[in-house]
C-alpha atoms as a PDB file:
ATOM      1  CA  UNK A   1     -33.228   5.907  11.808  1.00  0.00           C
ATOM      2  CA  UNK A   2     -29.770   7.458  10.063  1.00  0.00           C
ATOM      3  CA  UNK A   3     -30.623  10.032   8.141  1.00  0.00           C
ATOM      4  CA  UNK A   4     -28.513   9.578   5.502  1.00  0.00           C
ATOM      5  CA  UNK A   5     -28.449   7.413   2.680  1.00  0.00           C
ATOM      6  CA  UNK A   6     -25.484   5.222   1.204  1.00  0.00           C
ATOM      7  CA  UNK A   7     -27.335   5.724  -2.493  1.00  0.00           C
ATOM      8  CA  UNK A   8     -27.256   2.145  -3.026  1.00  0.00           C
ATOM      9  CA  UNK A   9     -23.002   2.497  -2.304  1.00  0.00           C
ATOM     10  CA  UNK A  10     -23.193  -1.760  -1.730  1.00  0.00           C
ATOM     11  CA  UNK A  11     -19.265  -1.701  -2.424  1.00  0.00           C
ATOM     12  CA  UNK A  12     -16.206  -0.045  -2.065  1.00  0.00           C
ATOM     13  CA  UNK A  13     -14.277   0.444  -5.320  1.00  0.00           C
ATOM     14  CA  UNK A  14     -10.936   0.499  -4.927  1.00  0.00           C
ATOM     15  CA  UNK A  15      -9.511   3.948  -4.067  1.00  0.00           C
ATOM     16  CA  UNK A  16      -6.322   5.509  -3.804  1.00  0.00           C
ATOM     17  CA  UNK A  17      -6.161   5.968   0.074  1.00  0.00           C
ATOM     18  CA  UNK A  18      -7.557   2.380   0.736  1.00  0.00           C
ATOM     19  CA  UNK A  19      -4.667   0.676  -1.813  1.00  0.00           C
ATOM     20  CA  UNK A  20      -2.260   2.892  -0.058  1.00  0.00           C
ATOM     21  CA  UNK A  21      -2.498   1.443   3.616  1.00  0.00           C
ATOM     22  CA  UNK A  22      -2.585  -2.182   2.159  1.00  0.00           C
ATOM     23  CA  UNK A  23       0.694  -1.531   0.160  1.00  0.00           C
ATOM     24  CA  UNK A  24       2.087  -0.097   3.152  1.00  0.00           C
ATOM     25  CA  UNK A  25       1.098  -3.104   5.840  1.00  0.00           C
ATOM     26  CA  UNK A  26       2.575  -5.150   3.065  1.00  0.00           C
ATOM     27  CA  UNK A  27       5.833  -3.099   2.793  1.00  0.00           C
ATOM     28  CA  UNK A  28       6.048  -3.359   6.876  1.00  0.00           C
ATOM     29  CA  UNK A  29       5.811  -6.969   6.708  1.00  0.00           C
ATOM     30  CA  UNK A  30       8.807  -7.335   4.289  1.00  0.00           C
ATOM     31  CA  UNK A  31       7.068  -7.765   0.918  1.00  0.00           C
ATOM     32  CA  UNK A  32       8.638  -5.772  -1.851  1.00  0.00           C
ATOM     33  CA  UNK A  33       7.869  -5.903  -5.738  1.00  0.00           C
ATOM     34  CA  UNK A  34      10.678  -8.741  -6.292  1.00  0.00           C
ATOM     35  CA  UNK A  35       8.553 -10.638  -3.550  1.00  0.00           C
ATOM     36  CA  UNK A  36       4.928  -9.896  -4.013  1.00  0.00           C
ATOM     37  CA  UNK A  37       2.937  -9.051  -7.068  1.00  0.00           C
ATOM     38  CA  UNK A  38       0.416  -7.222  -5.123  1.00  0.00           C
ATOM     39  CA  UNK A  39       2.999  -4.420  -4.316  1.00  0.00           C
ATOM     40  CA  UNK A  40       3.797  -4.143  -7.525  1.00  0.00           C
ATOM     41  CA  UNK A  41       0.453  -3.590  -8.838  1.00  0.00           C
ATOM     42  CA  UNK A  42      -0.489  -1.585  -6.061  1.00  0.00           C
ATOM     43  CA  UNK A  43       2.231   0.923  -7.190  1.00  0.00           C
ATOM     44  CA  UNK A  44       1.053   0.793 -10.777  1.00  0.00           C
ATOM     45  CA  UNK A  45      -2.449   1.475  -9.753  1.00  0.00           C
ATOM     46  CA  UNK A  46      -1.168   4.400  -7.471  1.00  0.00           C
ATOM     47  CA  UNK A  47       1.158   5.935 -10.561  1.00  0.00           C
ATOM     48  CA  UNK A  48      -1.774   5.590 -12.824  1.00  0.00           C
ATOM     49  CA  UNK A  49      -3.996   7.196 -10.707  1.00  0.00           C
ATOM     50  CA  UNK A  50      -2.055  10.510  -9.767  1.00  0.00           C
ATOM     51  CA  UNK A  51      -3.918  13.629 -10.994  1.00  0.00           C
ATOM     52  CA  UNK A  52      -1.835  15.714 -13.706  1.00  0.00           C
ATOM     53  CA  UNK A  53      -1.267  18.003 -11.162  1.00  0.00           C
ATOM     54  CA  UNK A  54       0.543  15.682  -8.383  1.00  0.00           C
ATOM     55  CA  UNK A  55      -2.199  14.686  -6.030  1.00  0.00           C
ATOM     56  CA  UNK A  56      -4.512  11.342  -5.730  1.00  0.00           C
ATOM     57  CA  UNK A  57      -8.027  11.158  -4.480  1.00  0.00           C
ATOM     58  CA  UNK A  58      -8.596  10.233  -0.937  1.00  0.00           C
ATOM     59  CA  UNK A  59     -12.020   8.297  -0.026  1.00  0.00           C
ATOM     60  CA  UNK A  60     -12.048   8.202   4.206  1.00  0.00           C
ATOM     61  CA  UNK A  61     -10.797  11.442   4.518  1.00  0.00           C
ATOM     62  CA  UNK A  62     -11.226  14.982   2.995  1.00  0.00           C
ATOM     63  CA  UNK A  63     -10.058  14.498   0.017  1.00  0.00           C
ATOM     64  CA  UNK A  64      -6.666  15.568  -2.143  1.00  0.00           C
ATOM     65  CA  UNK A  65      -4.680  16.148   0.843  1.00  0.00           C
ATOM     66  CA  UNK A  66      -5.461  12.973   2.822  1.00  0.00           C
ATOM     67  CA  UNK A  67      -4.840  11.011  -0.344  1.00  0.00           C
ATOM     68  CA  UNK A  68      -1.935  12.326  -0.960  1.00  0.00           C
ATOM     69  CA  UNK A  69      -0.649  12.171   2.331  1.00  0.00           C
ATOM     70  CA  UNK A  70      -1.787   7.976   2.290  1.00  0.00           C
ATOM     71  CA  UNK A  71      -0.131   7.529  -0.743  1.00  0.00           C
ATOM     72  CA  UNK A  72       3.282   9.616  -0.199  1.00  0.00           C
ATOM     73  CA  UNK A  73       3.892   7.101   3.112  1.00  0.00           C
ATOM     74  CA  UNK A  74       3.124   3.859   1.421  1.00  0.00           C
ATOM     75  CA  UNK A  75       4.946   4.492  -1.474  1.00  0.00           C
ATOM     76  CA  UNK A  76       7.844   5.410   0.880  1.00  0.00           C
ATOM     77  CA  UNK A  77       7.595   2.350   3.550  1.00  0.00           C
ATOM     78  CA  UNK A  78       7.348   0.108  -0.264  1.00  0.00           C
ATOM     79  CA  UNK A  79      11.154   1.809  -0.863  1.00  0.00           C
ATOM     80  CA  UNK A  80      10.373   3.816  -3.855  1.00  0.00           C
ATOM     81  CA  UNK A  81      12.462   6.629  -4.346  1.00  0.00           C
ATOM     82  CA  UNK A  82      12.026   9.849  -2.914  1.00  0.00           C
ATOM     83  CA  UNK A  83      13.317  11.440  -6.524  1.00  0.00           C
ATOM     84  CA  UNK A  84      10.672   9.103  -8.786  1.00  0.00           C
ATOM     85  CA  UNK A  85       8.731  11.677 -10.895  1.00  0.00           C
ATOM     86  CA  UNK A  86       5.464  10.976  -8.801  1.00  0.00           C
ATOM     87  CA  UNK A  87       6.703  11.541  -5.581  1.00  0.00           C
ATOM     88  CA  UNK A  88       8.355  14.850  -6.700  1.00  0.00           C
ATOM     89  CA  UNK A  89       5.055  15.957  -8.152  1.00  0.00           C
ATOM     90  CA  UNK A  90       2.951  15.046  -5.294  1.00  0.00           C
ATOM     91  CA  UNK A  91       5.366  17.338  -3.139  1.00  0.00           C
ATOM     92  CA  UNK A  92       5.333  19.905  -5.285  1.00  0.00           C
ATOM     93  CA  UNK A  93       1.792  19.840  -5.202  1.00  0.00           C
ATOM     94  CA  UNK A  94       1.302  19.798  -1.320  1.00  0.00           C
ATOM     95  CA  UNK A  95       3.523  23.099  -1.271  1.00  0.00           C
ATOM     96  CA  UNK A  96       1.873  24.914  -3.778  1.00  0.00           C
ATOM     97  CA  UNK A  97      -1.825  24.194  -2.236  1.00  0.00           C
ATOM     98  CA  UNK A  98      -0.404  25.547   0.877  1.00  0.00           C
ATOM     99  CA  UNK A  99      -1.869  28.646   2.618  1.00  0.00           C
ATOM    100  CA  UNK A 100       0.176  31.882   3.521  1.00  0.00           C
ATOM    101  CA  UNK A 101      -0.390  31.377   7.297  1.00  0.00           C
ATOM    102  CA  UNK A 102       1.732  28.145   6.733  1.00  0.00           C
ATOM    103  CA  UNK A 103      -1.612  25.498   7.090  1.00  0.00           C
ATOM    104  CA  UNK A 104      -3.424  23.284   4.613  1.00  0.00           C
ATOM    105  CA  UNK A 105      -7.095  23.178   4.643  1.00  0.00           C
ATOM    106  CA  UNK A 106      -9.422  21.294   1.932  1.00  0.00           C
ATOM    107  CA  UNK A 107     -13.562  21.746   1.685  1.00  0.00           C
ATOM    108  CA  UNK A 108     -15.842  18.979   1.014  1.00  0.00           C
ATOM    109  CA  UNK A 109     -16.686  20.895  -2.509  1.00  0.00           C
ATOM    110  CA  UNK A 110     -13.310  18.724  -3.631  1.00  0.00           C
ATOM    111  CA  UNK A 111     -15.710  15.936  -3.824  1.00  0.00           C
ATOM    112  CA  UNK A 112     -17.297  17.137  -6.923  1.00  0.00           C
ATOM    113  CA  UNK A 113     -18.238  15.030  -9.655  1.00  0.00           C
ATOM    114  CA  UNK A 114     -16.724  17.436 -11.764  1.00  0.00           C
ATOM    115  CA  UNK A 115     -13.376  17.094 -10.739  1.00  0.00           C
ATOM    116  CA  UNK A 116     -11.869  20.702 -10.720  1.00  0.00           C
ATOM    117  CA  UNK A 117      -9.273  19.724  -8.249  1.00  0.00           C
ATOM    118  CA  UNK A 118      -9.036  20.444  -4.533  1.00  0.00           C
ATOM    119  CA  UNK A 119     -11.027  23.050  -3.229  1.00  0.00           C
ATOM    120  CA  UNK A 120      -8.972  25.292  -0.342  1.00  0.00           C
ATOM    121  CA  UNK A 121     -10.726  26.054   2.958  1.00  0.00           C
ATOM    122  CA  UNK A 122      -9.407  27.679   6.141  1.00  0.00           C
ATOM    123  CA  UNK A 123      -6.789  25.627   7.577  1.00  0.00           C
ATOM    124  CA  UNK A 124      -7.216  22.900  10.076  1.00  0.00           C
ATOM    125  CA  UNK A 125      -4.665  20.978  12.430  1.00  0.00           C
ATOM    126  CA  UNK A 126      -5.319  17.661  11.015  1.00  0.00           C
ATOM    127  CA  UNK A 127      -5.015  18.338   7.610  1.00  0.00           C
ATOM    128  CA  UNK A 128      -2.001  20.574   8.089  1.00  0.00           C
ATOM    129  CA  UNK A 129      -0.505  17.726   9.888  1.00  0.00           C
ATOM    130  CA  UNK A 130      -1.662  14.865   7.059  1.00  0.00           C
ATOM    131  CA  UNK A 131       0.423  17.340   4.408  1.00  0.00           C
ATOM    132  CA  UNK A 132       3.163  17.291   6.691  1.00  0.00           C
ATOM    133  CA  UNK A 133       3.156  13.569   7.031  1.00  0.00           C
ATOM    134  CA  UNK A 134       3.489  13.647   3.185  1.00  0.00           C
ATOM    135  CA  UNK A 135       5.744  16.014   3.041  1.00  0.00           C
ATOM    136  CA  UNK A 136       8.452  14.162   5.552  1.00  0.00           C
ATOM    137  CA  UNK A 137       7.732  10.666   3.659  1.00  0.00           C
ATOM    138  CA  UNK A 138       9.103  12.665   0.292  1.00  0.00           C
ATOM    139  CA  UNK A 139      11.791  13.661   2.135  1.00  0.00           C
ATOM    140  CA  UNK A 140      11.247  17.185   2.122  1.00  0.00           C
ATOM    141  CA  UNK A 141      11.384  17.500   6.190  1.00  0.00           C
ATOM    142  CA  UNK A 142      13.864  20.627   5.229  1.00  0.00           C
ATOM    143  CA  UNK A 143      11.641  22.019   2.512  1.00  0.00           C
ATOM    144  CA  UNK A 144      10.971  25.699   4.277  1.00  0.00           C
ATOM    145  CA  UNK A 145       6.842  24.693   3.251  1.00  0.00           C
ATOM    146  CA  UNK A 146       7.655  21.912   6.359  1.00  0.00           C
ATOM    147  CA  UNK A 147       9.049  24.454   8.995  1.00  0.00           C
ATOM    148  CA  UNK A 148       5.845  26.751   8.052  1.00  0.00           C
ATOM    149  CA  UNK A 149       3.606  23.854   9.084  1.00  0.00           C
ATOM    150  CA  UNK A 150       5.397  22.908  11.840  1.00  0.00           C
ATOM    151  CA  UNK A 151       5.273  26.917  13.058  1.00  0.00           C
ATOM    152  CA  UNK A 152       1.289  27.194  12.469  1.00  0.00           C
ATOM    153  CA  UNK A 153       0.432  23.948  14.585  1.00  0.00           C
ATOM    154  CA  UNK A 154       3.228  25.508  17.096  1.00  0.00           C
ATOM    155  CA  UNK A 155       0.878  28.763  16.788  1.00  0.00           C
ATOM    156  CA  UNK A 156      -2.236  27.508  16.501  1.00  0.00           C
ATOM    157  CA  UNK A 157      -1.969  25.199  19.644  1.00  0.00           C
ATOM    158  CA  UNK A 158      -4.185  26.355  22.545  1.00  0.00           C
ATOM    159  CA  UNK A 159      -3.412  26.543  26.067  1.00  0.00           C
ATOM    160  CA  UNK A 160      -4.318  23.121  26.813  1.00  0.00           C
ATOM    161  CA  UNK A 161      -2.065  22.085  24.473  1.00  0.00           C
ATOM    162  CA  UNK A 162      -4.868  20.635  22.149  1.00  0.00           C
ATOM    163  CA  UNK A 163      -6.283  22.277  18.827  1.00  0.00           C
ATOM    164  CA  UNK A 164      -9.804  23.718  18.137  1.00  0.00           C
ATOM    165  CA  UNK A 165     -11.267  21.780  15.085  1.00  0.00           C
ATOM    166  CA  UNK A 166     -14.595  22.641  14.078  1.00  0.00           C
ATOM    167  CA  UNK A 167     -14.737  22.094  10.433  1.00  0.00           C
ATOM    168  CA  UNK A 168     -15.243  18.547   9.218  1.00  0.00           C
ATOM    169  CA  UNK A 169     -12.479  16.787   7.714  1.00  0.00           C
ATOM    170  CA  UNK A 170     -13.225  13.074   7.523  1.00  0.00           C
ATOM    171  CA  UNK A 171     -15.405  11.361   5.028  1.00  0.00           C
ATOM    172  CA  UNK A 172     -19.082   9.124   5.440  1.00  0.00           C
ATOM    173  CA  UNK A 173     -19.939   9.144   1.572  1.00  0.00           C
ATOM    174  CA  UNK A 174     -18.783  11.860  -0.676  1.00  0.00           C
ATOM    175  CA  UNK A 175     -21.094  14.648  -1.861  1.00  0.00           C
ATOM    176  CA  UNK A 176     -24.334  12.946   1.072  1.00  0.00           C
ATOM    177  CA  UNK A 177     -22.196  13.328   4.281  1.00  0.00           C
ATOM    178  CA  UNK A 178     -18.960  14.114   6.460  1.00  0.00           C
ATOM    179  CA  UNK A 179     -17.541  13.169   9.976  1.00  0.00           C
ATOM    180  CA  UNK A 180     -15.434  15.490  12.290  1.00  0.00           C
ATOM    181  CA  UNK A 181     -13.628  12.897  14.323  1.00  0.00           C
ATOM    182  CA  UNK A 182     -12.412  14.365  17.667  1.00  0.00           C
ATOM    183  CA  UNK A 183      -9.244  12.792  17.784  1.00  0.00           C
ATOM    184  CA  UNK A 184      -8.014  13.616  14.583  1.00  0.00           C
ATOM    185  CA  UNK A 185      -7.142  17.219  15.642  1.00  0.00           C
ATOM    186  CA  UNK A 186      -5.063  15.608  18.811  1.00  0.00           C
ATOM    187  CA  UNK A 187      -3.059  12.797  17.419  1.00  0.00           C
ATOM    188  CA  UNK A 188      -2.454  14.071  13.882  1.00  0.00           C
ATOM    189  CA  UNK A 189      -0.610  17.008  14.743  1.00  0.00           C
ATOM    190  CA  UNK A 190       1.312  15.439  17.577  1.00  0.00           C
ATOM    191  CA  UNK A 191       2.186  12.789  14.656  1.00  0.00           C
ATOM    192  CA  UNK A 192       3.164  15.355  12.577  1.00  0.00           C
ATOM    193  CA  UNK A 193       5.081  17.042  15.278  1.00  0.00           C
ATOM    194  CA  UNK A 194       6.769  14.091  16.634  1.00  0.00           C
ATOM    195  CA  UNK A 195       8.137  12.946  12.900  1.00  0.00           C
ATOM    196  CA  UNK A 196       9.455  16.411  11.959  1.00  0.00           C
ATOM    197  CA  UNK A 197      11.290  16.239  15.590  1.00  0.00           C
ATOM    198  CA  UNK A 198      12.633  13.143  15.626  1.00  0.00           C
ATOM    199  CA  UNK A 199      14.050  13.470  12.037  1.00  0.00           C
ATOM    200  CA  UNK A 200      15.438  16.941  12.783  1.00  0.00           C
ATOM    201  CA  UNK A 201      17.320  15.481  15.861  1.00  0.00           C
ATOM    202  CA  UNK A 202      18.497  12.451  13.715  1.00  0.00           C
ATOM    203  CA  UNK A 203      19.636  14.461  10.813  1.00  0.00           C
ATOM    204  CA  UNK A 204      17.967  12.250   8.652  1.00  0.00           C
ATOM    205  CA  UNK A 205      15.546  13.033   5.854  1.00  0.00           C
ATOM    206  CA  UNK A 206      14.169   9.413   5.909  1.00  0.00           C
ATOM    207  CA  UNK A 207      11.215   8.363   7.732  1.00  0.00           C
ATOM    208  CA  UNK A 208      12.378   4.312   8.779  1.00  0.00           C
ATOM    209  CA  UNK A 209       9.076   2.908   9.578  1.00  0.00           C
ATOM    210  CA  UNK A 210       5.302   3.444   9.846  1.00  0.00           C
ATOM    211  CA  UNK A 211       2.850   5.535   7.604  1.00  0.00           C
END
């Protein structure tokens, strides 16, 4: 028996985080919005979906931060500019949701039907490293909120070079219940870590390929 119940959830709607990772498999394969109507719809939906305050929902993992993270690199691998009012909002909004030790961290509460907006918790590895992601496909790998995230994974690493996750950060079905994948707090921050490198030692503030 799983004790949980999908509450009669029979289909996915579409979702932010979902439309992003199609756009950007169909970016990677060469489509663009001269080429393919479906990436130019998929960036309408995406612009029409941003919250007032920069940030779009995120459905498979927890919640504002992941979403916006999704969206940030799709809309960067479809070649939309890093200085298009969304994608400046979005990166405003990832630095001013970030905490004074330098992390990001997001509670499940975001998931309210009330939408209030995202709901801070401690920070955790993975999500600091999704924000980072988003932050680097803005082009903001120089922003000082990037070399604070960078120094708290640096920090927060333990001795076996791996991160201590406990808090849940992926999603089953909003508001019923949550996931706490194990790998997420290994490759995610590596990711995170690897990108801000390898743009540093490039001098570049694009990210070339990949989400």
């Amino acid at each position: 028996n799983i004790p949980f119940s999908d509450h009669g959830a029979l289909l996915d709607p579409p979702t932010e985080d979902v439309t992003a990772r199609c756009l950007a498999m169909l970016a990677q394969l060469g489509e663009t919005t001269e080429t393919s109507p479906a990436v130019a719809r998929a960036i309408e939906y995406l612009r029409r979906t941003q919250h007032a305050e920069g940030s779009w929902y995120g459905r498979w993992g927890m919640n504002y931060i992941y979403g916006t993270w999704s969206v940030l690199c799709a809309l960067n691998a479809a070649g939309v500019r890093h200085q298009d009012p969304m994608i400046r909002k979005a990166a405003a909004w990832l630095v001013s949701v970030q905490h004074k030790d330098g992390g990001w961290g997001e509670d499940a509460v975001s998931y309210r039907l009330d939408y209030r907006g995202m709901e801070a918790a401690p920070a955790t590895a993975s999500q600091t490293a999704w924000a980072l992601l988003g932050l680097m496909a803005a082009g903001e790998v120089e922003n000082p909120a990037v070399v604070r995230g960078v120094e708290y994974l640096k920090a927060t690493q333990a001795q076996n070079g791996l991160w201590d996750e406990a808090r849940f950060t992926a999603t089953g079905f909003p508001r019923v219940f949550y996931l706490r994948y194990h790998g997420y707090s290994k490759f995610f921050p590596l990711w995170a870590l690897a990108r801000y490198r390898n743009l540093r030692s490039t001098n570049s503030r694009v990210v070339g390929v990949g989400m």
